[in-house]
Protein backbone atom coordinates (compact mmCIF):
# COMPACT_ATOMS: atom_id res chain seq x y z
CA UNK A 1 17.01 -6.90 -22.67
CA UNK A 2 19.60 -4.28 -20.92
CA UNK A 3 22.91 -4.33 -20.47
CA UNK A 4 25.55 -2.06 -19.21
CA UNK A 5 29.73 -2.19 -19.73
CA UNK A 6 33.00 -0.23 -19.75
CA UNK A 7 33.76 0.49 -23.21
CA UNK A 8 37.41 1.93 -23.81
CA UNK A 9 37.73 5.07 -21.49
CA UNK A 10 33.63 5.39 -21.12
CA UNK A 11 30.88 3.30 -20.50
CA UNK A 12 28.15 1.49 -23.01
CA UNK A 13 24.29 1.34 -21.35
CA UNK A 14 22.08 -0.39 -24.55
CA UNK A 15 18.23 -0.70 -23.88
CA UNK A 16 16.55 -3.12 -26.24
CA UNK A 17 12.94 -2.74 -25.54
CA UNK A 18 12.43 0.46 -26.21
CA UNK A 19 10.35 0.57 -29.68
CA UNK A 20 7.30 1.48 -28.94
CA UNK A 21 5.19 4.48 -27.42
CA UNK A 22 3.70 2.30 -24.66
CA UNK A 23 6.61 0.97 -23.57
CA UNK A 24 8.09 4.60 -23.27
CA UNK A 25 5.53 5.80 -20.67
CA UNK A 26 5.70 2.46 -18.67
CA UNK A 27 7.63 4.26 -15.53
CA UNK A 28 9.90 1.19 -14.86
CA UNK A 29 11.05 1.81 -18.14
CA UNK A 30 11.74 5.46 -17.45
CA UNK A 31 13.59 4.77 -14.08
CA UNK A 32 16.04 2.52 -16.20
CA UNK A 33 16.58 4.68 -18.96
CA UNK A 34 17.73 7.85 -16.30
CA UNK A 35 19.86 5.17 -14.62
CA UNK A 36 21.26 4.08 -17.99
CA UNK A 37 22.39 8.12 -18.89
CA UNK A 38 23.17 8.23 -15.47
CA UNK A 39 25.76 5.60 -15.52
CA UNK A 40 27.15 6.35 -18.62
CA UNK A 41 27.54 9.60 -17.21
CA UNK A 42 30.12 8.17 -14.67
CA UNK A 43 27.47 7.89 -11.70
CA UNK A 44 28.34 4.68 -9.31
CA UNK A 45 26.05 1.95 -7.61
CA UNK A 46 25.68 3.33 -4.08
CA UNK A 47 27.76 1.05 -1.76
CA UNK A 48 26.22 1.31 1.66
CA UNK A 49 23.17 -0.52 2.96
CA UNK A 50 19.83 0.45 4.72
CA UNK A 51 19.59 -1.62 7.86
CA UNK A 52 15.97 -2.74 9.28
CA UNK A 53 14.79 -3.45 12.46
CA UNK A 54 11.57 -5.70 12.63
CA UNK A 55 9.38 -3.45 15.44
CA UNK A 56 6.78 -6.49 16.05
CA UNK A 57 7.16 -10.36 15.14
CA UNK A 58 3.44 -11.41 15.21
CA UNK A 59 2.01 -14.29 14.60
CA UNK A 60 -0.46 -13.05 12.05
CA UNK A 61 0.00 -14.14 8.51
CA UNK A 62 3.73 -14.57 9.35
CA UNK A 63 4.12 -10.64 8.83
CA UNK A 64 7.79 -10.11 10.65
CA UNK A 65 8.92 -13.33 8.96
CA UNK A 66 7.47 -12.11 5.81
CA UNK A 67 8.99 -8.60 5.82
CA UNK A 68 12.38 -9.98 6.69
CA UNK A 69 12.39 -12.13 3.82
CA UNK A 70 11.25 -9.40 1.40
CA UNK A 71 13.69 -6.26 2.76
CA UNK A 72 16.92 -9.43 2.53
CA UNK A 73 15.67 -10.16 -1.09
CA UNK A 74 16.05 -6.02 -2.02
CA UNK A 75 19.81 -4.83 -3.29
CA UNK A 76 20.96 -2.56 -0.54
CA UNK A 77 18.76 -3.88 2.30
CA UNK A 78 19.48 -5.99 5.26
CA UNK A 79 17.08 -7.31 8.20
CA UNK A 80 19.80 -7.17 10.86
CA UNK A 81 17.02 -7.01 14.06
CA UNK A 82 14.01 -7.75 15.56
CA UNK A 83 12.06 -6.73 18.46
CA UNK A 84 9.15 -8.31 20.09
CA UNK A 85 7.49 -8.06 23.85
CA UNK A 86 6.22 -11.65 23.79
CA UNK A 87 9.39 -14.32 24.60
CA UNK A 88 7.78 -17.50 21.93
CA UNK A 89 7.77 -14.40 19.08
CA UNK A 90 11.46 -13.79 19.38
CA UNK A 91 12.37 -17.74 20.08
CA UNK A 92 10.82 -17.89 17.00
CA UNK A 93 12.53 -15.28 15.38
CA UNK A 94 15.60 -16.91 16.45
CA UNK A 95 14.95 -20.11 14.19
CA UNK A 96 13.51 -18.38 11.43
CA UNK A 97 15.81 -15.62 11.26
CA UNK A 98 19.46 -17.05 12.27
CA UNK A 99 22.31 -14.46 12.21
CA UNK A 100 20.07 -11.57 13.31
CA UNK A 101 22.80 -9.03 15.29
CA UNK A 102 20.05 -8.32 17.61
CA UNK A 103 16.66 -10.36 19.13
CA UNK A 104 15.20 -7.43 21.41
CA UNK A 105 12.32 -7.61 24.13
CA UNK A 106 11.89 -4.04 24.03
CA UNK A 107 10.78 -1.03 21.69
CA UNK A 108 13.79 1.10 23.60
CA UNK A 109 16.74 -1.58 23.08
CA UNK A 110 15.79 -1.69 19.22
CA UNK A 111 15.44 2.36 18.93
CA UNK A 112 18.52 2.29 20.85
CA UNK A 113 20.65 0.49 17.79
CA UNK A 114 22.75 2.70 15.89
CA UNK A 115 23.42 0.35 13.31
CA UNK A 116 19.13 0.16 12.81
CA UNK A 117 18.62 3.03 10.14
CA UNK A 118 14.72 1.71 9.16
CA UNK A 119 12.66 0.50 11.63
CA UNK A 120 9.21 -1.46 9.89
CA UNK A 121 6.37 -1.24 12.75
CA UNK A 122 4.49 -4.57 12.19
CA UNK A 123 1.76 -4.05 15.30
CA UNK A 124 -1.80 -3.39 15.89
CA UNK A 125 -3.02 -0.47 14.49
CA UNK A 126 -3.43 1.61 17.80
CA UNK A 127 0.21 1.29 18.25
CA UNK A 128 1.20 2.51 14.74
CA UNK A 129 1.55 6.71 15.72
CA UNK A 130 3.04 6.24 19.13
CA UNK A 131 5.69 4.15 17.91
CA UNK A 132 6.61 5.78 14.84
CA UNK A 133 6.90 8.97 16.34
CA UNK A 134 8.91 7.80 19.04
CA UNK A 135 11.16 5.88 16.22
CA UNK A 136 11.47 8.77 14.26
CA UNK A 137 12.53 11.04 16.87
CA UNK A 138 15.30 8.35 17.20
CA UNK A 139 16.71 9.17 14.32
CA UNK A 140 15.04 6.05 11.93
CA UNK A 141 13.27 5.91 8.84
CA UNK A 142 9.98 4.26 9.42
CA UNK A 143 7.62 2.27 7.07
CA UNK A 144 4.28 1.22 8.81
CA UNK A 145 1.92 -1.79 7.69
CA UNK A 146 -0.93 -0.99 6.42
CA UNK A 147 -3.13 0.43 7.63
CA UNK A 148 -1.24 3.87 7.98
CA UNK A 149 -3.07 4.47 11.62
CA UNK A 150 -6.77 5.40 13.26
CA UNK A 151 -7.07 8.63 12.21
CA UNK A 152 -5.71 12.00 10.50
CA UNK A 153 -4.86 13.73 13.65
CA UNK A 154 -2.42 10.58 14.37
CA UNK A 155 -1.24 10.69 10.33
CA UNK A 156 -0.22 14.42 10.99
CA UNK A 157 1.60 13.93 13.85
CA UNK A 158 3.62 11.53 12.36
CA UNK A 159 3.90 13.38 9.06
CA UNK A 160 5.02 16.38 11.25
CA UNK A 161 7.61 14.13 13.00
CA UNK A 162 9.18 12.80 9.94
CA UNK A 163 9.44 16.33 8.55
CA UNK A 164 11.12 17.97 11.98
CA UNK A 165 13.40 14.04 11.63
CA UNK A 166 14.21 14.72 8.11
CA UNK A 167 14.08 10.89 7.96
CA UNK A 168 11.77 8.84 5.74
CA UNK A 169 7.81 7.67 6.43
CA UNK A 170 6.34 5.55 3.99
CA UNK A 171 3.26 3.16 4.35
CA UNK A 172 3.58 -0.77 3.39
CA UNK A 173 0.80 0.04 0.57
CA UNK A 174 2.28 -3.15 -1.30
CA UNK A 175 -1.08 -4.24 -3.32
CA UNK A 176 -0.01 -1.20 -5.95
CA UNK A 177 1.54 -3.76 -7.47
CA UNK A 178 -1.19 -6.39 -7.36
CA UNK A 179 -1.14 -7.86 -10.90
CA UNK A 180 -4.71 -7.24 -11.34
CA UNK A 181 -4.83 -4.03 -10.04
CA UNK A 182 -1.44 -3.20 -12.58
CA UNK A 183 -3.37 -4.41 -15.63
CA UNK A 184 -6.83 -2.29 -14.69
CA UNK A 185 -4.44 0.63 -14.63
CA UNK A 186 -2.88 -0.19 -18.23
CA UNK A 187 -6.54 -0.85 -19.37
CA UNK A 188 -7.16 2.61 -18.53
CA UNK A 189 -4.13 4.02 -19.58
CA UNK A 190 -4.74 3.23 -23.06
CA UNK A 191 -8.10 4.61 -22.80
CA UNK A 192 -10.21 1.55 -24.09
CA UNK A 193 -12.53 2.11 -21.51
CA UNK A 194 -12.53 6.30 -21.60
CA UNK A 195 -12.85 8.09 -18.27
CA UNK A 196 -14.15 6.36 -15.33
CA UNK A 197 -17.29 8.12 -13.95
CA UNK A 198 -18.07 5.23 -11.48
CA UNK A 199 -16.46 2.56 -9.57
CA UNK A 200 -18.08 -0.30 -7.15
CA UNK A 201 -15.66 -2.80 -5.51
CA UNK A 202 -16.11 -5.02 -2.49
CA UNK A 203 -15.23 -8.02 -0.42
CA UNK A 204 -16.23 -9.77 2.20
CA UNK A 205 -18.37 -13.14 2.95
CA UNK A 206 -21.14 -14.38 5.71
CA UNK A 207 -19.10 -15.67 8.76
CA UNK A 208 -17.97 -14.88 12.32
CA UNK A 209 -14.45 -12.48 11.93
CA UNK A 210 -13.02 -14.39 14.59
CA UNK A 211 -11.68 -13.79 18.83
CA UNK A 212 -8.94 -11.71 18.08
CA UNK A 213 -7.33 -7.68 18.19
CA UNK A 214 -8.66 -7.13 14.47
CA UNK A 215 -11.92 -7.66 15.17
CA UNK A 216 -11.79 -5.57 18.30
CA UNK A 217 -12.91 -1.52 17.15
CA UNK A 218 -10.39 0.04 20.11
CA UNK A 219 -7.36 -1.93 18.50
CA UNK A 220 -8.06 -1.90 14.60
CA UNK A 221 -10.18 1.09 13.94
CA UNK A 222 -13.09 -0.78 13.05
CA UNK A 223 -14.17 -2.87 9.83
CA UNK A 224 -12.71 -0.75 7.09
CA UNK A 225 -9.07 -0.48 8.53
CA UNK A 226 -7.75 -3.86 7.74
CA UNK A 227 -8.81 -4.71 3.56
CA UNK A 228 -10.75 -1.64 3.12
CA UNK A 229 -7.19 0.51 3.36
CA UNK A 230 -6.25 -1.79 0.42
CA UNK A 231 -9.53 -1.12 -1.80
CA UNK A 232 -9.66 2.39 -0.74
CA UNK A 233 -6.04 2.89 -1.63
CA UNK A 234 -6.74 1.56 -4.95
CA UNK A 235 -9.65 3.49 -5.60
CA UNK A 236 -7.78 6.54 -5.31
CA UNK A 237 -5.19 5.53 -7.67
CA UNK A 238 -7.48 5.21 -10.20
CA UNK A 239 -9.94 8.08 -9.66
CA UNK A 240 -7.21 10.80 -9.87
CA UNK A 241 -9.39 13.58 -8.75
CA UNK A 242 -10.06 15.82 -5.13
CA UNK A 243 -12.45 14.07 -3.38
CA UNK A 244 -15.66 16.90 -2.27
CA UNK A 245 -18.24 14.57 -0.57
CA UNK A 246 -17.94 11.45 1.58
CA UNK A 247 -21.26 8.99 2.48
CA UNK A 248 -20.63 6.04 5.12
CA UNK A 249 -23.16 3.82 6.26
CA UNK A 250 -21.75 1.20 9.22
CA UNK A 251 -24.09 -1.32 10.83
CA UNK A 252 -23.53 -3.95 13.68
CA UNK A 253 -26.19 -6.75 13.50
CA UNK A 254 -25.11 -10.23 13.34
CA UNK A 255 -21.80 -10.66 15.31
CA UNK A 256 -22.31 -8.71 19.16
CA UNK A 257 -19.43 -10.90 20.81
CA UNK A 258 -16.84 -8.87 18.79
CA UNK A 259 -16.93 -4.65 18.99
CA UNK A 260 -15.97 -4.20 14.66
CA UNK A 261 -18.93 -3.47 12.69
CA UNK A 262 -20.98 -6.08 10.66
CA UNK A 263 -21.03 -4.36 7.41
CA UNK A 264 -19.36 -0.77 6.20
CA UNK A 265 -19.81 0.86 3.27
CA UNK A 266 -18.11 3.85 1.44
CA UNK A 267 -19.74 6.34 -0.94
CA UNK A 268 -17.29 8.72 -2.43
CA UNK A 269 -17.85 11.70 -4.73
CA UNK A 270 -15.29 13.47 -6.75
CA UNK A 271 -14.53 16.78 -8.35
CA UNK A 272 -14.90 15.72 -11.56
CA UNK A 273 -17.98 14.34 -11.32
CA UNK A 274 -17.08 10.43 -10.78
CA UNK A 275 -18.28 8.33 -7.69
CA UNK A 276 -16.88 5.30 -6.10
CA UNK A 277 -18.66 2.77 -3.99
CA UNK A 278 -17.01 0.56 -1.52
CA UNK A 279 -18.44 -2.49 0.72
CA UNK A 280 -16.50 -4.74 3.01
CA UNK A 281 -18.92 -6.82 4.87
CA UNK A 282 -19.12 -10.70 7.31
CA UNK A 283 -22.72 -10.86 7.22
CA UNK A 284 -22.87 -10.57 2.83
CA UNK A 285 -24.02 -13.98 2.07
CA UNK A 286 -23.73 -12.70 -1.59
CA UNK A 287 -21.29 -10.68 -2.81
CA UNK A 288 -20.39 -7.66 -5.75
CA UNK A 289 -17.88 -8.19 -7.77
CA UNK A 290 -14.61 -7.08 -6.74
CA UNK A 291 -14.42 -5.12 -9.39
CA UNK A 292 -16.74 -3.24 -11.92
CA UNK A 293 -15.52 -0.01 -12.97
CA UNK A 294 -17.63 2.29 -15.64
CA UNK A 295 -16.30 4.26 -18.06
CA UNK A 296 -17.11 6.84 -21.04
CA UNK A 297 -16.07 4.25 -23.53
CA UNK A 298 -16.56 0.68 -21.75
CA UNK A 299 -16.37 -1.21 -18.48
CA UNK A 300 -14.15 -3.92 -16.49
CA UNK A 301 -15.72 -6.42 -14.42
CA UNK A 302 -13.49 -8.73 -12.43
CA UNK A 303 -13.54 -11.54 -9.10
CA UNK A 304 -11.17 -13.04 -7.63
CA UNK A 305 -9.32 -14.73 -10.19
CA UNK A 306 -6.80 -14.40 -13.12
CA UNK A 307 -9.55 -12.90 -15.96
CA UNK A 308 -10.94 -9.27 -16.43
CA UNK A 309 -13.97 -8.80 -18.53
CA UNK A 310 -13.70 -5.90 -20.62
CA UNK A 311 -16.08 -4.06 -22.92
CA UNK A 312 -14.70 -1.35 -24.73
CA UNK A 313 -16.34 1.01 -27.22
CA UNK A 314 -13.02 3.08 -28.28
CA UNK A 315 -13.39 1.42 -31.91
CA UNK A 316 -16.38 2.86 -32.31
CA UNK A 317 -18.07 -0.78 -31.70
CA UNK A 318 -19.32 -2.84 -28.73
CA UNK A 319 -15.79 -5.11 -28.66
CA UNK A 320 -16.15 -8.06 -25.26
CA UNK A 321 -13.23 -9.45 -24.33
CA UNK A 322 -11.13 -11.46 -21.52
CA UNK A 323 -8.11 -10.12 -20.53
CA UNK A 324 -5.92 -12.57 -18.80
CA UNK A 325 -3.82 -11.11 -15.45
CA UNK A 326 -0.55 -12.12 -15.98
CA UNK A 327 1.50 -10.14 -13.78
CA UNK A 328 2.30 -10.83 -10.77
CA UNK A 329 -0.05 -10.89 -7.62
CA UNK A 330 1.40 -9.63 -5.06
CA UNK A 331 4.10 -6.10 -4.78
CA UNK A 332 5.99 -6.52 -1.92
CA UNK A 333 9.32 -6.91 -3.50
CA UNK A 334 8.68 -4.32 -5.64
CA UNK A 335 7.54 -2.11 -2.59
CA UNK A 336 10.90 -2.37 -0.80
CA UNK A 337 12.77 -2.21 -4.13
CA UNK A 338 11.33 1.60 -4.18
CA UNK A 339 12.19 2.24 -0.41
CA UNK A 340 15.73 1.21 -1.50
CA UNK A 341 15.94 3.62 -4.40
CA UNK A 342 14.45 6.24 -2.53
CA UNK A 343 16.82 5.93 0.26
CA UNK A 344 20.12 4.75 -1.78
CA UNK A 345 19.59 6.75 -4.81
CA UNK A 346 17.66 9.45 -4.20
CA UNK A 347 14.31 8.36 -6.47
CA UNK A 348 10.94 9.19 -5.76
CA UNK A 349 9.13 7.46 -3.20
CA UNK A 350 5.91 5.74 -4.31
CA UNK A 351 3.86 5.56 -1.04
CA UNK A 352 4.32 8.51 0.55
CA UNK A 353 2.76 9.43 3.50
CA UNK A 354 0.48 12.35 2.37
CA UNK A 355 -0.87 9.67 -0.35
CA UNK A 356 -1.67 7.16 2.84
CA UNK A 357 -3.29 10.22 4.96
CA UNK A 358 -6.33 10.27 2.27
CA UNK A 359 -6.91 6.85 2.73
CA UNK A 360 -7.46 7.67 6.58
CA UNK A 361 -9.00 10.32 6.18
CA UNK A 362 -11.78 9.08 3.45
CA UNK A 363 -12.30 6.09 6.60
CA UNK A 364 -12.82 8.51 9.06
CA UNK A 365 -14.88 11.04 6.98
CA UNK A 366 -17.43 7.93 6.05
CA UNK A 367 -17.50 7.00 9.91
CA UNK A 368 -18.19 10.24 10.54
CA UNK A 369 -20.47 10.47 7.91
CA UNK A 370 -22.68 7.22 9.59
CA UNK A 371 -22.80 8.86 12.57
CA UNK A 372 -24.41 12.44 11.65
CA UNK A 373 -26.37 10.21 8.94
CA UNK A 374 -25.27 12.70 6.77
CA UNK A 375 -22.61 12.91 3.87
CA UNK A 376 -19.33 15.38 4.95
CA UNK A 377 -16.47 16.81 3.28
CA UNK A 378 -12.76 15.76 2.99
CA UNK A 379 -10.73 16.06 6.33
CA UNK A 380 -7.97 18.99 5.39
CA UNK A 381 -4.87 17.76 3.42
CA UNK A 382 -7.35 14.44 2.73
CA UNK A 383 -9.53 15.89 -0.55
């Protein structure tokens, strides 16, 4: 429980949950205990908005509907325009987003908005540098879907444009709040499983990946770019080490109609001695966990569901249990919560860009890896 009020000339902010040690280092509790002092301090709710543009209404997973929805549920956000080259997208857009101020055709009329401070590039991922760099050079804060782009050369370009902008670039990394992802990090957190000196994750199935851009290697940067970004992004959030060595193995064997790879793999090593091994595949016909990460003091094993196996040896005895996921599943509210605070408030931004850039860069350094049939360091800025 919280609450905040006026009290007499000053102001009252009482936090109620606060009792324990792990509640003290949970960060959400953190952020609300410097906004508490803060407000009892005399500091005011900013009253001005950040306004999004929608660059890209495709019809894939309902993304532009989706991110509307998400930045008009987040205090101090508004979706107030959209932008789309095909005519059906923004007819669309016009039933399922009523009282837009503007339903544009063209990258250039939506740039061209003043009242458009954050433009969210929903396209394929070859467009992703182009258009961010051309948005922020208009003068926008960006935030790109996943996958941040195709390589590092087009992440440092748009880091470098964002810097000379002095405007905003974040990446729509949302699955850091995946609830099962959330509790693996509080798992380790209170060390019952020690530190993790290996990791294997991995998803995928034995079927055709379908007739369309993501399954063409020009458009998408190959098999690794679209789920793997995900997985590899995670990965990195729990291995908090440089990475020194990088091992990718990428065969096409099954499915010659479409230009992605077959199967991709991942090998990472770090400085501190851990590994991590990913594999996204559509010719698996069975399948790793999607989970099992190895510790000094136990393991976690977990699918696709709401249970995590755990074995933990911090007692001093072999202890099995299941841990039930009961957070939520999915972090894009929370995502856009932090782009408001960053923006409105001045907090830290979660995804940066720089964090992104080493999820490229590991992709690239295993597909460069496949082709020398060799293992090769970190890009630069990417260990």
């Amino acid at each position: 429980m919280a609450f905040v009020k006026k009290y007499g000339k000053g102001r009252v902010a009482y936090l109620a949950n606060g009792h324990s040690l792990e509640v003290w280092r949970n960060p959400e509790f953190q952020k609300l205990v410097v906004r508490a002092i803060a407000w009892s301090a005399g500091a005011d709710l900013p009253k001005n908005e950040i306004r999004a543009g929608l660059l890209g209404y495709g019809p894939a997973f309902n993304m532009g509907k989706g991110h509307a929805g998400w930045i008009n549920n987040t205090p101090g956000m508004r979706s107030v325009a959209m932008c789309d080259s095909a005519p059906a997208r923004v007819e669309a857009a016009k039933t399922e987003l009523p009282g837009l101020k503007a339903y544009c055709s063209s990258a250039d009329e939506l740039l061209a908005m003043p009242d458009v401070d954050l433009v969210v590039v929903i396209l394929p991922h070859n467009l992703h540098a182009p258009l961010a760099i051309k948005a922020l050079e208009a003068g926008k804060h960006v935030i790109l879907e996943k996958p941040f782009c195709l390589s590092v050369d087009e992440a440092n370009r748009m880091i470098d444009a964002s810097k000379r902008a002095g405007k905003m670039l974040s990446v729509f990394h949302n699955r850091r709040w995946d609830g099962d992802y959330l509790t693996i990090q509080d798992i380790i957190a209170r060390g019952l499983i020690g530190e993790i000196f290996h990791l294997e994750a991995g998803i995928g199935d034995y079927s055709h990946p379908g007739f369309w851009w993501r399954s063409d290697k020009a458009i998408s940067g190959g098999v690794m770019f679209d789920w793997g970004a995900h997985f590899l992004d995670w990965t990195l959030g729990l291995i908090k080490s440089p990475i020194t060595q990088v091992m990718g193995d990428f065969q096409k064997r099954v499915w010659h109609a479409v230009t992605n790879d077959d199967h991709g793999q991942v090998y990472v090593r770090f400085a501190n001695g851990a590994t991590a091994d990913f594999m996204v595949s559509s010719i698996a016909a069975s399948l790793r966990p999607k989970w099992r990460i190895l510790g000094t003091k136990g393991s976690i094993v977990a699918d696709w569901s709401d249970n995590l196996q755990l074995v933990s040896y911090a007692s001093g005895i072999r202890q099995e249990s299941t841990v039930k996921v009961t957070l939520p599943g999915y972090g894009s509210v929370q995502y856009y919560r932090n782009i408001a605070d960053h923006l409105l408030m001045g907090e830290e931004l979660i995804v940066t860009p720089e964090s992104a850039r080493r999820v490229i860069g590991l992709i690239e350094a295993a597909q460069t890896s496949s082709q020398l049939n060799r293992s090769v360091p970190p890009f630069e800025g990417c260990e």
